[in-house]
PDB file of N, CA and C in Angstrom:
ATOM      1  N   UNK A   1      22.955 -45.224  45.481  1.00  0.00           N
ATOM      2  CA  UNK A   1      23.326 -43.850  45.747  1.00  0.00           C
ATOM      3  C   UNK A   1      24.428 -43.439  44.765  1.00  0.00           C
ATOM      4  N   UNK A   2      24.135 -42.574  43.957  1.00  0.00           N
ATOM      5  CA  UNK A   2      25.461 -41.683  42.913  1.00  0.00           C
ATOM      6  C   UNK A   2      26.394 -41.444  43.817  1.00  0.00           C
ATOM      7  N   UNK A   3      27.458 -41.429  43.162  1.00  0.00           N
ATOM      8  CA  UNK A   3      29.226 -41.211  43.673  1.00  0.00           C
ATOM      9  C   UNK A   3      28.966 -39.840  43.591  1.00  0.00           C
ATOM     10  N   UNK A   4      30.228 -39.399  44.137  1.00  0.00           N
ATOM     11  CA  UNK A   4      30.330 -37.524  43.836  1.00  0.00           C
ATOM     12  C   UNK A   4      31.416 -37.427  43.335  1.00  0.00           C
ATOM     13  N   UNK A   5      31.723 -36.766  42.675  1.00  0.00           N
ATOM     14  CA  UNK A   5      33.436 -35.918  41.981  1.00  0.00           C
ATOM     15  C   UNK A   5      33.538 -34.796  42.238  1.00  0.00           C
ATOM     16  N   UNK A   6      34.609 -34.462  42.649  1.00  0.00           N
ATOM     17  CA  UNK A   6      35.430 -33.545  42.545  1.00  0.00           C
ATOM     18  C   UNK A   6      36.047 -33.118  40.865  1.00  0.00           C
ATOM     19  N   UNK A   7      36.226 -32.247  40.219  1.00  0.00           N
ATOM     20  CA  UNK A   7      36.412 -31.721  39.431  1.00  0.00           C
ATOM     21  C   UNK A   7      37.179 -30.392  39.015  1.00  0.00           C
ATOM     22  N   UNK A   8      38.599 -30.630  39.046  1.00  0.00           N
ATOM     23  CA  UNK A   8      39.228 -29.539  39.573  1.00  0.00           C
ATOM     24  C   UNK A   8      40.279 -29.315  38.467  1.00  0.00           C
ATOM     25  N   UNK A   9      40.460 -28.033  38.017  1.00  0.00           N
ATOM     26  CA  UNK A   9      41.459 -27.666  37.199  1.00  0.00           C
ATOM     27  C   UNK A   9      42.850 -26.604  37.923  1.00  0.00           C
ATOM     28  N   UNK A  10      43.582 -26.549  37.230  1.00  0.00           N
ATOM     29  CA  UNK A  10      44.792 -25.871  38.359  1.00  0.00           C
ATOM     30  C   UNK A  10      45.778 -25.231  37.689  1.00  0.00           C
ATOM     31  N   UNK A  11      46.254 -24.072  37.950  1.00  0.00           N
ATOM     32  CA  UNK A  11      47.676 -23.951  37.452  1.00  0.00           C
ATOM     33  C   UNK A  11      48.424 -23.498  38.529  1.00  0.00           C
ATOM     34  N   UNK A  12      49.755 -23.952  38.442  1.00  0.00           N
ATOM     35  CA  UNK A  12      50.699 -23.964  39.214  1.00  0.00           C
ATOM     36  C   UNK A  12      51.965 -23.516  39.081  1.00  0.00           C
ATOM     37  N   UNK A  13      52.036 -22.349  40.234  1.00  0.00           N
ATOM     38  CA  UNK A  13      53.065 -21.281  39.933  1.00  0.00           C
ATOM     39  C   UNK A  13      54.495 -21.541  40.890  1.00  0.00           C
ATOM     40  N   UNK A  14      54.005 -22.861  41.934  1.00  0.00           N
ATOM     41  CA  UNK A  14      55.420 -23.430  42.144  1.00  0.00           C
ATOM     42  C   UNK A  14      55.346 -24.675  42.962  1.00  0.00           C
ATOM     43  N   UNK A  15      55.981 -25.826  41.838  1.00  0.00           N
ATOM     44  CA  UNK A  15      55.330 -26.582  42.214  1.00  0.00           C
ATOM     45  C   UNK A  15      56.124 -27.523  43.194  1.00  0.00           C
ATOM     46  N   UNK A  16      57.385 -27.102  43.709  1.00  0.00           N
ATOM     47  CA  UNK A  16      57.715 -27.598  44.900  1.00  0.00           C
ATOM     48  C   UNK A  16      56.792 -27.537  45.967  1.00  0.00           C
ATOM     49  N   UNK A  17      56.365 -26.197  46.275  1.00  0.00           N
ATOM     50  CA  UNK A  17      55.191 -25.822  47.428  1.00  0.00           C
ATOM     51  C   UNK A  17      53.985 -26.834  47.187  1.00  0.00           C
ATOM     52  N   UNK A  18      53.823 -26.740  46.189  1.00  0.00           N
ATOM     53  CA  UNK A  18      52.321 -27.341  45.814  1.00  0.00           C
ATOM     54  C   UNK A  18      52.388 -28.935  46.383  1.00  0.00           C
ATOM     55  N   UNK A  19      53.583 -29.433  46.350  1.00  0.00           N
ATOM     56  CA  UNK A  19      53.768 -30.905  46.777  1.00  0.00           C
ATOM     57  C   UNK A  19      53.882 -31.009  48.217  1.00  0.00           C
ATOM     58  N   UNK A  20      53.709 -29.884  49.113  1.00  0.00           N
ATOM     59  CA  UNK A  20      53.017 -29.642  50.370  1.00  0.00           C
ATOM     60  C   UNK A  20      51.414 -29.870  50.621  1.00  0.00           C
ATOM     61  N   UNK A  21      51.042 -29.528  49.576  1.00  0.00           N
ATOM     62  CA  UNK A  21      49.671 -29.866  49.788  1.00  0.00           C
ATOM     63  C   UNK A  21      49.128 -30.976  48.969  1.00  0.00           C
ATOM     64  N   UNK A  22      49.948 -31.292  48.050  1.00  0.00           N
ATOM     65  CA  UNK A  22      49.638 -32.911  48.101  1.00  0.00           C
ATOM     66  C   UNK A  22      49.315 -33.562  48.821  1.00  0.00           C
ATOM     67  N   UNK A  23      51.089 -33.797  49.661  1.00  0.00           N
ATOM     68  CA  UNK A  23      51.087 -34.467  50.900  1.00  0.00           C
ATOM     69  C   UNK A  23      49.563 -33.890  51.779  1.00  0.00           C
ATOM     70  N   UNK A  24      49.129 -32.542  52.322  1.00  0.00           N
ATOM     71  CA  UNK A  24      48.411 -32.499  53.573  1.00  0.00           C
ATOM     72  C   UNK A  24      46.491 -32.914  52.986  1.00  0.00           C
ATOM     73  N   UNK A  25      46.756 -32.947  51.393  1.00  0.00           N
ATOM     74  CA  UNK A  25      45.177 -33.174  51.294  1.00  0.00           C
ATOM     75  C   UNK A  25      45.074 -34.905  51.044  1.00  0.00           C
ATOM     76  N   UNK A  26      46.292 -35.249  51.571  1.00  0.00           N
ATOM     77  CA  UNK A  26      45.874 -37.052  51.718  1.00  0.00           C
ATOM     78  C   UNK A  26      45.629 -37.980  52.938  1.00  0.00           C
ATOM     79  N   UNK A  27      45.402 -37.396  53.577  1.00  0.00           N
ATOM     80  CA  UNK A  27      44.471 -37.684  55.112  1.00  0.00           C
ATOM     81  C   UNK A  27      43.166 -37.164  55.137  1.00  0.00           C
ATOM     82  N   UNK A  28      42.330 -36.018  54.655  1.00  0.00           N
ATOM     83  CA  UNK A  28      41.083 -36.040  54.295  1.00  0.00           C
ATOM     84  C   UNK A  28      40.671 -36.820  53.419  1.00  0.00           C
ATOM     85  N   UNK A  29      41.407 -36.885  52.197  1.00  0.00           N
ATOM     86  CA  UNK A  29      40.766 -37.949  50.958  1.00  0.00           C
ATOM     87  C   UNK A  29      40.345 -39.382  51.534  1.00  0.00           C
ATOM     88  N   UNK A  30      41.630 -39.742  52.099  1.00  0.00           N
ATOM     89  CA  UNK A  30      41.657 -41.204  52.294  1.00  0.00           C
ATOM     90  C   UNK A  30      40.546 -41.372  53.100  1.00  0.00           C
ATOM     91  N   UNK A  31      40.460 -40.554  54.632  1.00  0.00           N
ATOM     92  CA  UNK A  31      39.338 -40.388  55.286  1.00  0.00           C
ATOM     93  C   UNK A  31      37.894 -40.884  55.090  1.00  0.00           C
ATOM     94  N   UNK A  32      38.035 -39.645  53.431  1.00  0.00           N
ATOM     95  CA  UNK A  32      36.685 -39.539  52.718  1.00  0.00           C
ATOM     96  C   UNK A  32      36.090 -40.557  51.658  1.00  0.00           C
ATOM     97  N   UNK A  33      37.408 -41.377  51.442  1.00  0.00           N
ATOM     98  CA  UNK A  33      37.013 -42.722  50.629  1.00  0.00           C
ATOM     99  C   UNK A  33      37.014 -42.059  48.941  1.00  0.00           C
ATOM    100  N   UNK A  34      38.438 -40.942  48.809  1.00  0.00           N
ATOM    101  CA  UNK A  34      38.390 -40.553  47.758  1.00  0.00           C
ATOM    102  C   UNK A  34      39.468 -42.001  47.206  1.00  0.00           C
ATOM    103  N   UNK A  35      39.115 -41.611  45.652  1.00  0.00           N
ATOM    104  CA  UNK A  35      39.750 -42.510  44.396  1.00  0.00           C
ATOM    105  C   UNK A  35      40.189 -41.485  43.397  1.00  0.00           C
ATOM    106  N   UNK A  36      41.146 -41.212  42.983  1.00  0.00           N
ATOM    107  CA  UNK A  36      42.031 -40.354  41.667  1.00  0.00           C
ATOM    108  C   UNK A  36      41.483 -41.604  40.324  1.00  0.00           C
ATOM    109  N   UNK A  37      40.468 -40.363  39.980  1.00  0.00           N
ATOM    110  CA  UNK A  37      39.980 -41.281  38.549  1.00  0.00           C
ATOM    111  C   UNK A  37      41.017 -40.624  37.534  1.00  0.00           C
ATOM    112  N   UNK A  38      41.223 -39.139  37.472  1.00  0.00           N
ATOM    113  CA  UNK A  38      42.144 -38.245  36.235  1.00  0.00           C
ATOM    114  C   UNK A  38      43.134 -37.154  37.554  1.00  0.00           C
ATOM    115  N   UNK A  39      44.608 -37.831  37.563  1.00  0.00           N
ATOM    116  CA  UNK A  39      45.286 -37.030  38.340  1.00  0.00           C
ATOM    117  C   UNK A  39      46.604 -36.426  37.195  1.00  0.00           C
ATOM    118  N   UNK A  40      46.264 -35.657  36.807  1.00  0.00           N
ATOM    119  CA  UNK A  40      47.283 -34.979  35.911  1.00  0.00           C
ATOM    120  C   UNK A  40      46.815 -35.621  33.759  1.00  0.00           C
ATOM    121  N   UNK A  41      47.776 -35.843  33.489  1.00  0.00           N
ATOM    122  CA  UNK A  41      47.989 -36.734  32.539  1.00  0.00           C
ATOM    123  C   UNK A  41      47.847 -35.936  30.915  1.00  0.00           C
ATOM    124  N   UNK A  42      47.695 -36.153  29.888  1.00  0.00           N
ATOM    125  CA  UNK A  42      47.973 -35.717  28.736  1.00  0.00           C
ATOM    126  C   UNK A  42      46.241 -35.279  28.724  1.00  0.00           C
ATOM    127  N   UNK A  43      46.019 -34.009  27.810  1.00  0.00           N
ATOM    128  CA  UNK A  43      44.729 -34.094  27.655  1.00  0.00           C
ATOM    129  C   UNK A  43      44.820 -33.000  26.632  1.00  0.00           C
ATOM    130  N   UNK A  44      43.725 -32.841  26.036  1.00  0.00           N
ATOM    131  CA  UNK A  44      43.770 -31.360  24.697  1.00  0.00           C
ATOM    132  C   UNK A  44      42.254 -30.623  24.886  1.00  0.00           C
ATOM    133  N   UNK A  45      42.715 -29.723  25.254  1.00  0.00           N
ATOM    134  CA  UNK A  45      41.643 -28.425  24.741  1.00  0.00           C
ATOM    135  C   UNK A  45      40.471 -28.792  23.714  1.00  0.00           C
ATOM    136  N   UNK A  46      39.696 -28.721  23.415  1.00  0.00           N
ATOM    137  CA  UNK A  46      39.087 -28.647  22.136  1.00  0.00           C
ATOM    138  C   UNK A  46      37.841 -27.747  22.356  1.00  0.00           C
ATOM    139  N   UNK A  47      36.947 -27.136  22.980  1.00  0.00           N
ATOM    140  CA  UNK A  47      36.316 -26.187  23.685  1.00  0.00           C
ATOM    141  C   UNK A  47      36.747 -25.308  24.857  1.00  0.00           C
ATOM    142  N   UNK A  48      36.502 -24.157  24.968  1.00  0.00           N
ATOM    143  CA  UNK A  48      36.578 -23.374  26.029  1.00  0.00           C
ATOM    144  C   UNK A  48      37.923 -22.795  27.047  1.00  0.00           C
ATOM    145  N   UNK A  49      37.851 -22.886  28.419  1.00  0.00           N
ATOM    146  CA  UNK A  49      39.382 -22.652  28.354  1.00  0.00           C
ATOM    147  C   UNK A  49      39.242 -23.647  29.326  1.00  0.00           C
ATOM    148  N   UNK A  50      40.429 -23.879  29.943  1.00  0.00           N
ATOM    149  CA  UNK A  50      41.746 -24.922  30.694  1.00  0.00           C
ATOM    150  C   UNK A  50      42.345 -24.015  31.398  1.00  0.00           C
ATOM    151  N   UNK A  51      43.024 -25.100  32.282  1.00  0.00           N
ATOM    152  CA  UNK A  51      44.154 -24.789  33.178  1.00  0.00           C
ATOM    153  C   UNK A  51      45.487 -25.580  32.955  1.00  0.00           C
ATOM    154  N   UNK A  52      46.246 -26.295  33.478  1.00  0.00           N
ATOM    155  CA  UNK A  52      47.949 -26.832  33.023  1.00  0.00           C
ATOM    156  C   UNK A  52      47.657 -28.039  33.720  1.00  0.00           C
ATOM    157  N   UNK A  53      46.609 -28.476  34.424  1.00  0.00           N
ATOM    158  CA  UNK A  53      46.628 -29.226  35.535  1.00  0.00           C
ATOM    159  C   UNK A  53      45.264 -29.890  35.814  1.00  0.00           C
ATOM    160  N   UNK A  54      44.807 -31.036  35.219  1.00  0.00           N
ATOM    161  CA  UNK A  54      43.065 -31.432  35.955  1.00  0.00           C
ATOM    162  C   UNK A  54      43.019 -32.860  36.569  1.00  0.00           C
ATOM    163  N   UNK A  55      42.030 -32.937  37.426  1.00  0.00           N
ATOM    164  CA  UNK A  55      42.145 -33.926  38.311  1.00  0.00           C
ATOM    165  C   UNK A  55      40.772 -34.374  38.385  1.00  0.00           C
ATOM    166  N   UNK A  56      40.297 -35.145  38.089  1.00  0.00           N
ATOM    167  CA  UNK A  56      39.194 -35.860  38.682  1.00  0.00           C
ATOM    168  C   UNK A  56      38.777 -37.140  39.955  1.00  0.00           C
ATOM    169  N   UNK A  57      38.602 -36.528  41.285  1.00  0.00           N
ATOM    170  CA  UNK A  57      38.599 -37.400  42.371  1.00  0.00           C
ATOM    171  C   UNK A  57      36.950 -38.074  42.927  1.00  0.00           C
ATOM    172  N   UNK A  58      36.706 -39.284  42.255  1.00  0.00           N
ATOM    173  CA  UNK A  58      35.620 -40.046  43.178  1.00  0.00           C
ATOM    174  C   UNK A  58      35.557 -40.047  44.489  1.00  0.00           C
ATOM    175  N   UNK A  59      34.338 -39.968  45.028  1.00  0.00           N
ATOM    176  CA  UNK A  59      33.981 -40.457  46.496  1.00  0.00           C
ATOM    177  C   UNK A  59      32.614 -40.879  46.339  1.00  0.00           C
ATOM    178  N   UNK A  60      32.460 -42.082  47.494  1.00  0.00           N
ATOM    179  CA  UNK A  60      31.277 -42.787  47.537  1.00  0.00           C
ATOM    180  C   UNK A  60      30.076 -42.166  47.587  1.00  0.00           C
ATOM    181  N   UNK A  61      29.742 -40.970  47.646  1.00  0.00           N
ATOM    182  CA  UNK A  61      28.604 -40.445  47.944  1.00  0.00           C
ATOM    183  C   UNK A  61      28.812 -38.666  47.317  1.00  0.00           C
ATOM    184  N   UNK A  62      28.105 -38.459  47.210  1.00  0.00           N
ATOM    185  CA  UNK A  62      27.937 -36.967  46.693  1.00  0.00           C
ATOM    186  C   UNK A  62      28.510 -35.714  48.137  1.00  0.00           C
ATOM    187  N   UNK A  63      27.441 -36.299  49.106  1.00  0.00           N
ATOM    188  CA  UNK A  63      27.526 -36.267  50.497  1.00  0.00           C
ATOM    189  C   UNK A  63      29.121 -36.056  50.913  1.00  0.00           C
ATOM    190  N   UNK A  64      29.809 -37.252  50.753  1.00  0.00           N
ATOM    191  CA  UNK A  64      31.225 -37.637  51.335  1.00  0.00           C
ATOM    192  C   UNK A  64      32.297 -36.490  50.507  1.00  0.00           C
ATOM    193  N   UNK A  65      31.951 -36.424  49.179  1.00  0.00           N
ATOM    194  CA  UNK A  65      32.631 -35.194  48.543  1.00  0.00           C
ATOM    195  C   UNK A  65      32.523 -33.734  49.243  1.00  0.00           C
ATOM    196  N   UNK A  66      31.153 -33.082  49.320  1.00  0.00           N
ATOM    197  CA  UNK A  66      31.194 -32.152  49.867  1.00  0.00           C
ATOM    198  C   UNK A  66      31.862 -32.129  51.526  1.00  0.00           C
ATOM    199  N   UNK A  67      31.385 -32.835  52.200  1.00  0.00           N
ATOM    200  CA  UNK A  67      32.466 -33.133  53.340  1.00  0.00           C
ATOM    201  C   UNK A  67      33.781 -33.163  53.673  1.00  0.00           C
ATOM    202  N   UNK A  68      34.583 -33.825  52.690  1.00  0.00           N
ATOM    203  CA  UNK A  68      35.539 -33.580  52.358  1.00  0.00           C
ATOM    204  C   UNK A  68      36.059 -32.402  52.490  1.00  0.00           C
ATOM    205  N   UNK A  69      35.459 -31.464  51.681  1.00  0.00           N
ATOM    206  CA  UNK A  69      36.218 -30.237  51.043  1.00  0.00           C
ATOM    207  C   UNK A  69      35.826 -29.708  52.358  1.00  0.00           C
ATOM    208  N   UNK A  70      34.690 -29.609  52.953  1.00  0.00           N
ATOM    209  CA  UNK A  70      34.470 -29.129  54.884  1.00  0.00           C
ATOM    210  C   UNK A  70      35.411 -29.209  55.506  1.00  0.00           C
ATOM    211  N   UNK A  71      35.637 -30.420  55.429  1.00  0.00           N
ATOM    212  CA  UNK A  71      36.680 -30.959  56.698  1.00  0.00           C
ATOM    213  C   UNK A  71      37.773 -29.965  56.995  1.00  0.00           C
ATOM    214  N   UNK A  72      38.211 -30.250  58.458  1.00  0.00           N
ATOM    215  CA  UNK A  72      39.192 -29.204  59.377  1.00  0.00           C
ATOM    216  C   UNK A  72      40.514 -29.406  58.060  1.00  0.00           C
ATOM    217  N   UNK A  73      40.774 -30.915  58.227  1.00  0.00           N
ATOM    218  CA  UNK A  73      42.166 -31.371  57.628  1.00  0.00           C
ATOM    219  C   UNK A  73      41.861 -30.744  56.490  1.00  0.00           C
ATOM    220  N   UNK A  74      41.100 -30.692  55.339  1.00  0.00           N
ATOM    221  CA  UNK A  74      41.313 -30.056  53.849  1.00  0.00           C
ATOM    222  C   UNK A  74      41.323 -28.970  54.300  1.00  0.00           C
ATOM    223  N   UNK A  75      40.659 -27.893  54.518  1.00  0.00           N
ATOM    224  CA  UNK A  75      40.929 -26.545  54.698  1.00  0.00           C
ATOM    225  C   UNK A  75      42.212 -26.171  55.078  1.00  0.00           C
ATOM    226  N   UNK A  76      43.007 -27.121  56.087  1.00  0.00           N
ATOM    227  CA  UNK A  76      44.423 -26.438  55.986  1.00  0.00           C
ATOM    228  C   UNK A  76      45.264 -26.703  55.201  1.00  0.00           C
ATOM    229  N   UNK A  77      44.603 -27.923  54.239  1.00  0.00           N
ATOM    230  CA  UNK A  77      45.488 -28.268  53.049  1.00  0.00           C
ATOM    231  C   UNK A  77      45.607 -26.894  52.028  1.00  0.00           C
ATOM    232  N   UNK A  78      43.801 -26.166  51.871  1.00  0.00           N
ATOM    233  CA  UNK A  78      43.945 -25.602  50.758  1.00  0.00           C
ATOM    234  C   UNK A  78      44.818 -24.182  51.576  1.00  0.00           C
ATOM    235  N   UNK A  79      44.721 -23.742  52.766  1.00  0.00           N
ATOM    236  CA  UNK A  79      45.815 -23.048  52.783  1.00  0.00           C
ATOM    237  C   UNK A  79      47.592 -22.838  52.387  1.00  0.00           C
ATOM    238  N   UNK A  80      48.092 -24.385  52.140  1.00  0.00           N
ATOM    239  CA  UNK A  80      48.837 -24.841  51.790  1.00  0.00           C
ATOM    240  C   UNK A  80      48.887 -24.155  49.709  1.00  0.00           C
ATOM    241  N   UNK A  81      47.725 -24.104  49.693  1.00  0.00           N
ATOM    242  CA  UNK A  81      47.689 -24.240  47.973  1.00  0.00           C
ATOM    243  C   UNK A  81      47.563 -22.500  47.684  1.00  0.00           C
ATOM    244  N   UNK A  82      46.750 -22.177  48.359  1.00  0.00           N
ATOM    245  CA  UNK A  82      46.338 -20.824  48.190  1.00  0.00           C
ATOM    246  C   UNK A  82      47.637 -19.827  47.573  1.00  0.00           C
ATOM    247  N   UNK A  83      48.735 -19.793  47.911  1.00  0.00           N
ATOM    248  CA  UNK A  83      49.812 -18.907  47.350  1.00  0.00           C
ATOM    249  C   UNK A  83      50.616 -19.712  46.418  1.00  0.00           C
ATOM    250  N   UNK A  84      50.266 -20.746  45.743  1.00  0.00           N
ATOM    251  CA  UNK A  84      50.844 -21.205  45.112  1.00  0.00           C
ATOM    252  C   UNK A  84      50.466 -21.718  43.411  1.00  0.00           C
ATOM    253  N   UNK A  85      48.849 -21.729  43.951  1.00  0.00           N
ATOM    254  CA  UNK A  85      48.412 -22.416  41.992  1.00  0.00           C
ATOM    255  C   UNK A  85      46.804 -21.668  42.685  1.00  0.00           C
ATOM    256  N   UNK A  86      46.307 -21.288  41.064  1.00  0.00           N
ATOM    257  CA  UNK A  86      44.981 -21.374  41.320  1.00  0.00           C
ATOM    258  C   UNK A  86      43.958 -22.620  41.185  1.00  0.00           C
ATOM    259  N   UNK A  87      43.295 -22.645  41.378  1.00  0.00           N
ATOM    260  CA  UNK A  87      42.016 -23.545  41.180  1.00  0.00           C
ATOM    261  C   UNK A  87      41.107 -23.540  41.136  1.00  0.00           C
ATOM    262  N   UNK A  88      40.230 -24.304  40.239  1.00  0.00           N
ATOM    263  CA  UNK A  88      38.325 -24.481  40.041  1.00  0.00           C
ATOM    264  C   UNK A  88      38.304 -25.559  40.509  1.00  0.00           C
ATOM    265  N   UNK A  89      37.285 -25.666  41.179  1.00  0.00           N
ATOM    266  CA  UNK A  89      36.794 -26.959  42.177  1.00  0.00           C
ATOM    267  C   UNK A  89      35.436 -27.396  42.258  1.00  0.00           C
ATOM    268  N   UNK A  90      35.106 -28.148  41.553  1.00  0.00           N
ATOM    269  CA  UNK A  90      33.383 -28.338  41.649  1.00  0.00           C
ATOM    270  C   UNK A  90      33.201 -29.498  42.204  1.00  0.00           C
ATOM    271  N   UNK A  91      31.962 -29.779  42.894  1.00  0.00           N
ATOM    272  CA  UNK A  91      31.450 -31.362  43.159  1.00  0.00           C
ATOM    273  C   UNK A  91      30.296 -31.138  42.437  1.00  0.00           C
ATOM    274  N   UNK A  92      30.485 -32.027  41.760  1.00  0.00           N
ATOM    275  CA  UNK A  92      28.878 -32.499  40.903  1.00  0.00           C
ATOM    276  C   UNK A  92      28.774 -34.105  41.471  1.00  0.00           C
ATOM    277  N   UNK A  93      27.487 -34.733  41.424  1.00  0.00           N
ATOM    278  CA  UNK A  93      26.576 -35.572  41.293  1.00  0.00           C
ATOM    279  C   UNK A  93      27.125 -36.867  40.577  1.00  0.00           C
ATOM    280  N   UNK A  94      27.134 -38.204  39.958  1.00  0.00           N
ATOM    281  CA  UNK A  94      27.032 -38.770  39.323  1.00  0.00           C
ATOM    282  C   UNK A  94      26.074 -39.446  38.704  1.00  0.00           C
ATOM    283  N   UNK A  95      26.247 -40.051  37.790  1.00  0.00           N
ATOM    284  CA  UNK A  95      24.806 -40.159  36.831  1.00  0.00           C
ATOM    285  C   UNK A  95      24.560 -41.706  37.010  1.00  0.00           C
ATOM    286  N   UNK A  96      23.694 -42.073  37.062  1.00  0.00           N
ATOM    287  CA  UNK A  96      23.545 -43.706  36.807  1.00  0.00           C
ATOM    288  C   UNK A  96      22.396 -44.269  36.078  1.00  0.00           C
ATOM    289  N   UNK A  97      21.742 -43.232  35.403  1.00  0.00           N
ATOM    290  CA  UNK A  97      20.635 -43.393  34.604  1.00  0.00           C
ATOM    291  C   UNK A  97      21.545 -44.013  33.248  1.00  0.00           C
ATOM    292  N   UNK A  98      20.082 -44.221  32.152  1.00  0.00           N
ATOM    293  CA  UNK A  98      20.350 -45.054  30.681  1.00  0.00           C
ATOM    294  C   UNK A  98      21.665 -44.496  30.441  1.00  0.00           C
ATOM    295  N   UNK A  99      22.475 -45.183  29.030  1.00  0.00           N
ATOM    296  CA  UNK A  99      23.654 -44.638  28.620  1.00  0.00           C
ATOM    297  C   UNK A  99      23.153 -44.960  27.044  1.00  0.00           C
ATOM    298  N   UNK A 100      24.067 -44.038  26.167  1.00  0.00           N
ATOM    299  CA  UNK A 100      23.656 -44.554  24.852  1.00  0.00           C
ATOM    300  C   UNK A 100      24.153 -45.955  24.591  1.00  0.00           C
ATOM    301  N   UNK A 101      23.560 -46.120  23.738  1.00  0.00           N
ATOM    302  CA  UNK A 101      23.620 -47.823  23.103  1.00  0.00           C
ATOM    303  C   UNK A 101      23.925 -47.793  21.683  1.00  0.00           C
TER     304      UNK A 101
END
């Protein structure tokens, strides 16, 4: 069964607040059997646009991702976020077919 990701870019307009919802979206994750593959870190543009902020979060199932973001507990996390940074949030699929060689 493919993993799912989360795929999320962000900017953040204060980020004391925002470390409120850190804290409240880490009882759904854990829940959900998320993993922080890209939580912040150095990165460069080279196509299209960006945000100040990207994160890439695994979960075991494609399934368990979208759930996640369902769940009672995340929804009051992202209320937590809502007046504070924007965000793009996708779950895509993972791949496990050929790779180049």
């Amino acid at each position: 069964m493919p993993k799912g990701y989360w795929i999320v870019r962000v900017d953040i307009s204060d980020p004391e607040k925002y470390k409120e919802y850190v804290a409240a979206n880490a009882k759904p994750l854990a829940q959900y059997g998320a993993r922080f593959v890209v939580r912040g870190g150095r990165f460069e543009k080279l196509e299209g646009s960006s945000r100040t902020r990207n994160v890439v979060i695994e979960f075991p199932s494609y399934e368990a991702a979208i759930e996640c973001w369902k769940s009672a507990d995340y929804q009051r996390a992202i209320q937590l976020r809502l007046p504070v940074a924007t965000a793009d949030l996708i779950v895509i699929e993972g791949y496990e077919g050929p790779q180049p060689t």
